[in-house]
N, C-alpha and C. Protein backbone atom coordinates (compact mmCIF):
# COMPACT_ATOMS: atom_id res chain seq x y z
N UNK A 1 15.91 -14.24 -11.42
CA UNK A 1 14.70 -13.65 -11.95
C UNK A 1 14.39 -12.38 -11.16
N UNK A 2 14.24 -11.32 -11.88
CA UNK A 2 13.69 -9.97 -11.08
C UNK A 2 12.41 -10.00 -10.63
N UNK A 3 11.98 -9.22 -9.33
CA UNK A 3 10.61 -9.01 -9.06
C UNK A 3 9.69 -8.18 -9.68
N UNK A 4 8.82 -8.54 -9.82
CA UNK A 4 7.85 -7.22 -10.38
C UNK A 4 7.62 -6.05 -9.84
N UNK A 5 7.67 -4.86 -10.32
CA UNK A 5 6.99 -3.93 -10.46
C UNK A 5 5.95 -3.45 -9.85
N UNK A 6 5.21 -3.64 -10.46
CA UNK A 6 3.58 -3.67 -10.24
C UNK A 6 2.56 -5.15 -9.63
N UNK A 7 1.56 -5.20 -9.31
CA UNK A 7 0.53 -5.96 -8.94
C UNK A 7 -0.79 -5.56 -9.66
N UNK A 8 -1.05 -6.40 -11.11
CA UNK A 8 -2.01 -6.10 -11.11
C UNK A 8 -3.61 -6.88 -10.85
N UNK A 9 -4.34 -6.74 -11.54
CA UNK A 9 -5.69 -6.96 -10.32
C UNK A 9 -5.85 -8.60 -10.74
N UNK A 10 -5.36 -9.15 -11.70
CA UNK A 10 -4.74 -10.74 -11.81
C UNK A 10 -4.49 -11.41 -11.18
N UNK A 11 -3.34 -10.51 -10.28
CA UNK A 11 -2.47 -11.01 -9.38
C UNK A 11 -3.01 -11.53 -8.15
N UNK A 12 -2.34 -12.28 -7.35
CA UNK A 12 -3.18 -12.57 -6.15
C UNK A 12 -2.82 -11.72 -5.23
N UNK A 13 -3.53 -11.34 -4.14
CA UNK A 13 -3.80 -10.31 -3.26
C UNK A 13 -3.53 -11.20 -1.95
N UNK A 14 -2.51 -11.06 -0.53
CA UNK A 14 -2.96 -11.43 0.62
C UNK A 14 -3.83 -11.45 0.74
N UNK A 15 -4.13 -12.27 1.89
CA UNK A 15 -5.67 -12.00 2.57
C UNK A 15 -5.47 -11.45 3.83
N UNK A 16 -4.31 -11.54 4.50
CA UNK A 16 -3.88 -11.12 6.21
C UNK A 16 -2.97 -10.36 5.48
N UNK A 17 -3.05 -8.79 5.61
CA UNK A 17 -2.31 -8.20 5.47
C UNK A 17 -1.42 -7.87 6.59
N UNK A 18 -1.61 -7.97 8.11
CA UNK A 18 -1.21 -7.57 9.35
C UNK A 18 -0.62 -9.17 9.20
N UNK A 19 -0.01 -9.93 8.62
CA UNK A 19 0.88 -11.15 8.58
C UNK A 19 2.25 -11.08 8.12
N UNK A 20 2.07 -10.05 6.76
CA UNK A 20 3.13 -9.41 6.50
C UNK A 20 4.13 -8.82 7.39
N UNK A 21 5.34 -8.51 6.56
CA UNK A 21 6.82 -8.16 7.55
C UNK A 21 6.10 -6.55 6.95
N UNK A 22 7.12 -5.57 7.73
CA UNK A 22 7.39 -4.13 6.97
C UNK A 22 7.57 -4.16 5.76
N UNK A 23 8.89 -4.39 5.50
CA UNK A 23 9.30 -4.66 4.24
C UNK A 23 8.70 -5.17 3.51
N UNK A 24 7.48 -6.27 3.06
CA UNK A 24 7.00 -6.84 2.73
C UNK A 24 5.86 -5.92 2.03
N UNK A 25 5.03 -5.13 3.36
CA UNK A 25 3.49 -4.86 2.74
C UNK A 25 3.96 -3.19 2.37
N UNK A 26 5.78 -2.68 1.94
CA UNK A 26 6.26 -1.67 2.19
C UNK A 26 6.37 -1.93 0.25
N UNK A 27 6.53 -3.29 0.22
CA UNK A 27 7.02 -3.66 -1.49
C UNK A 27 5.61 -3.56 -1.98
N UNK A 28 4.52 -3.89 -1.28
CA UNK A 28 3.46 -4.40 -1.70
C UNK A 28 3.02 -2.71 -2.20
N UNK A 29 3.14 -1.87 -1.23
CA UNK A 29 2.61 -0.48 -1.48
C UNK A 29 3.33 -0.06 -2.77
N UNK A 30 4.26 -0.50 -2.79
CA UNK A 30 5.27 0.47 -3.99
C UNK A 30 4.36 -0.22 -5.06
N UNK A 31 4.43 -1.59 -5.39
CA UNK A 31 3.86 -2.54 -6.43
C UNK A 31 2.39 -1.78 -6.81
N UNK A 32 1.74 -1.89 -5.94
CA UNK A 32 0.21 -1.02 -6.35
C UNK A 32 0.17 0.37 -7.03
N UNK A 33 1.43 1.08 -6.41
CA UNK A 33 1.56 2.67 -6.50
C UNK A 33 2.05 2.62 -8.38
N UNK A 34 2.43 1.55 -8.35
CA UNK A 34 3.32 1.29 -9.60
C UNK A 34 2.26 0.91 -10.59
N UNK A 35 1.37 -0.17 -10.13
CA UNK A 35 0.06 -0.35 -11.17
C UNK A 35 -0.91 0.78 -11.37
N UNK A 36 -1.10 1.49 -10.45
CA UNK A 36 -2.09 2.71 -10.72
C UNK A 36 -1.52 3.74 -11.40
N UNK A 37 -0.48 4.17 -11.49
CA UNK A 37 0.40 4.93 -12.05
C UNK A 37 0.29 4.32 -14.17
N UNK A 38 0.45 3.00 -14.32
CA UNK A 38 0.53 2.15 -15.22
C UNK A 38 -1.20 2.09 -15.50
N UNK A 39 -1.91 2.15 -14.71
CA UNK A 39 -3.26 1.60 -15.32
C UNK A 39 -3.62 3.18 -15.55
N UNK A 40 -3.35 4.42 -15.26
CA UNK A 40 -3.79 6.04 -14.54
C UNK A 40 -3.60 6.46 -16.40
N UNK A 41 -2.01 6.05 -16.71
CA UNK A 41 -1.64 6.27 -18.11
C UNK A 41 -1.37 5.28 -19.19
N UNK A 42 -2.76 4.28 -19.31
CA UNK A 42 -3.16 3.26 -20.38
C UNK A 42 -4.15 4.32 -21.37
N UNK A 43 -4.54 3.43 -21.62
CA UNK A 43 -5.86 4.04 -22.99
C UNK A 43 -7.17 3.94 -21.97
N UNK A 44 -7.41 3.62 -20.98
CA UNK A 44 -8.70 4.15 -20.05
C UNK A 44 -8.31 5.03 -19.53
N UNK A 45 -7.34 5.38 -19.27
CA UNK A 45 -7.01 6.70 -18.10
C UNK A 45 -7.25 7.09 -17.16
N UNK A 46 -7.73 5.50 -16.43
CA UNK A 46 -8.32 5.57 -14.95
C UNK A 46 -7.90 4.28 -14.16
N UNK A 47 -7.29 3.50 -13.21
CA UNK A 47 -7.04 2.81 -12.24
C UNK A 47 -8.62 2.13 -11.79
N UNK A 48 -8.40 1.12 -12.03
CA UNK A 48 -9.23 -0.21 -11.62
C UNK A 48 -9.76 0.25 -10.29
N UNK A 49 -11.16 -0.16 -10.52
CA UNK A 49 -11.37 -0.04 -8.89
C UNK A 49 -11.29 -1.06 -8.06
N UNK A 50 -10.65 -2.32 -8.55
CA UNK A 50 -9.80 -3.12 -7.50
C UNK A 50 -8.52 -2.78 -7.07
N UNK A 51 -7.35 -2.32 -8.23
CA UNK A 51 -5.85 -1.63 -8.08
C UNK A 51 -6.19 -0.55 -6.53
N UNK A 52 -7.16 0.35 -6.56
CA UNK A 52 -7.19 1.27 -5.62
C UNK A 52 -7.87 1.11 -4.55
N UNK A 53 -8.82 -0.09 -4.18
CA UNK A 53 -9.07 -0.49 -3.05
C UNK A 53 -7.88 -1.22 -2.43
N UNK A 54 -7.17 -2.03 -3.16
CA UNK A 54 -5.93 -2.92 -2.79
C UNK A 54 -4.98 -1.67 -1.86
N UNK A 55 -4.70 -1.09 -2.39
CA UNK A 55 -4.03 0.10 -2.39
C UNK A 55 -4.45 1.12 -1.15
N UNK A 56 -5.72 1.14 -0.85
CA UNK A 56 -6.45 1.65 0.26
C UNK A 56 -5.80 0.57 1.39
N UNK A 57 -6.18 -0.36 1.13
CA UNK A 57 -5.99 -1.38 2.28
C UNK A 57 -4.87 -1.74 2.78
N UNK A 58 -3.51 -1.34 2.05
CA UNK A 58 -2.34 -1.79 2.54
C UNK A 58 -2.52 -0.26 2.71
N UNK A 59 -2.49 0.99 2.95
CA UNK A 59 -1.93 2.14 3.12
C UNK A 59 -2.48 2.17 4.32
N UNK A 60 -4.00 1.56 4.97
CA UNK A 60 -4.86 1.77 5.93
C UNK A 60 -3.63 0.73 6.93
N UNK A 61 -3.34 -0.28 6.21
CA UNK A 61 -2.50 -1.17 7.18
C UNK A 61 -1.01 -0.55 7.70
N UNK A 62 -0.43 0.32 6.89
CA UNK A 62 0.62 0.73 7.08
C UNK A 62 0.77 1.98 7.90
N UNK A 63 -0.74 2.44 8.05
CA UNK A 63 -1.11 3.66 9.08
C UNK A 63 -1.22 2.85 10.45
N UNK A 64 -1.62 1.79 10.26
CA UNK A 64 -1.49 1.53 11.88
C UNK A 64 -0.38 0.65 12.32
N UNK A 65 0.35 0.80 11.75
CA UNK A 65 2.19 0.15 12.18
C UNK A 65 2.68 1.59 12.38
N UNK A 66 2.52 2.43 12.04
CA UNK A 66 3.22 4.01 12.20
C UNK A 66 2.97 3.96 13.57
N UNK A 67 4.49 4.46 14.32
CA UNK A 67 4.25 4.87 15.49
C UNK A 67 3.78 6.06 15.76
N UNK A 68 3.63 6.51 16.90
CA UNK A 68 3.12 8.11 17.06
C UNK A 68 4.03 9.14 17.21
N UNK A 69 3.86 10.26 16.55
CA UNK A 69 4.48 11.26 15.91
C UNK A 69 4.46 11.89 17.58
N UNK A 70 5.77 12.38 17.57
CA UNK A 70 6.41 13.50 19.17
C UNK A 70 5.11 14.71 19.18
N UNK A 71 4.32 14.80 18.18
CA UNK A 71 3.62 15.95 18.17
C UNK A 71 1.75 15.73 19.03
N UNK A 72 1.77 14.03 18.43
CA UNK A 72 0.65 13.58 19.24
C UNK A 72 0.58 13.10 20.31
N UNK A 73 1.37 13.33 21.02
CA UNK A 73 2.08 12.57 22.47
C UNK A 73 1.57 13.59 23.00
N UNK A 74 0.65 13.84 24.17
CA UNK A 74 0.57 15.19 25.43
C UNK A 74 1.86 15.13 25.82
N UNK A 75 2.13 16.33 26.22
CA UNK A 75 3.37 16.60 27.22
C UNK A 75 2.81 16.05 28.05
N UNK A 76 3.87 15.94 29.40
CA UNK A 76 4.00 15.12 30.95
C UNK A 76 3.70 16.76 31.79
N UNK A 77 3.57 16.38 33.04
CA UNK A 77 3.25 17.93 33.46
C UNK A 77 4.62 18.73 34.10
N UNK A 78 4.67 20.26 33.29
CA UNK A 78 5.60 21.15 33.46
C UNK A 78 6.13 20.99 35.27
């Protein structure tokens, strides 16, 4: 059986998103990106405002697994 696509607001939602693997809340982002995209170009022409809080919340979660960029690091002293 193939996985879905999308997640839509039906669907059940984690509740611990910081429980998730990478890969996991990495599928979860694509899945949402995929329903808003799908709900963006229905006959409302606008994304649920559950699809895009969901969607807030794993992107907010996936900002703080990002390590820090060589650019936000101070240098050490010359």
């Amino acid at each position: 059986m193939s996985e879905r696509t999308h997640l839509s607001p039906k669907d059940p939602f984690p509740e611990d998103l910081g429980a998730l693997s990478q890969v996991e809340l990495e599928r979860l982002a694509a899945q949402l990106q995929e329903e808003v995209f799908r709900e963006c170009n229905s006959r409302s022409g606008r994304a649920s405002a559950l699809t895009l809080h969901r969607q807030s919340l794993v992107e907010f979660e996936l900002s703080l697994r990002q390590p820090e960029s060589p650019e936000s690091v101070s240098p050490g002293p010359a």
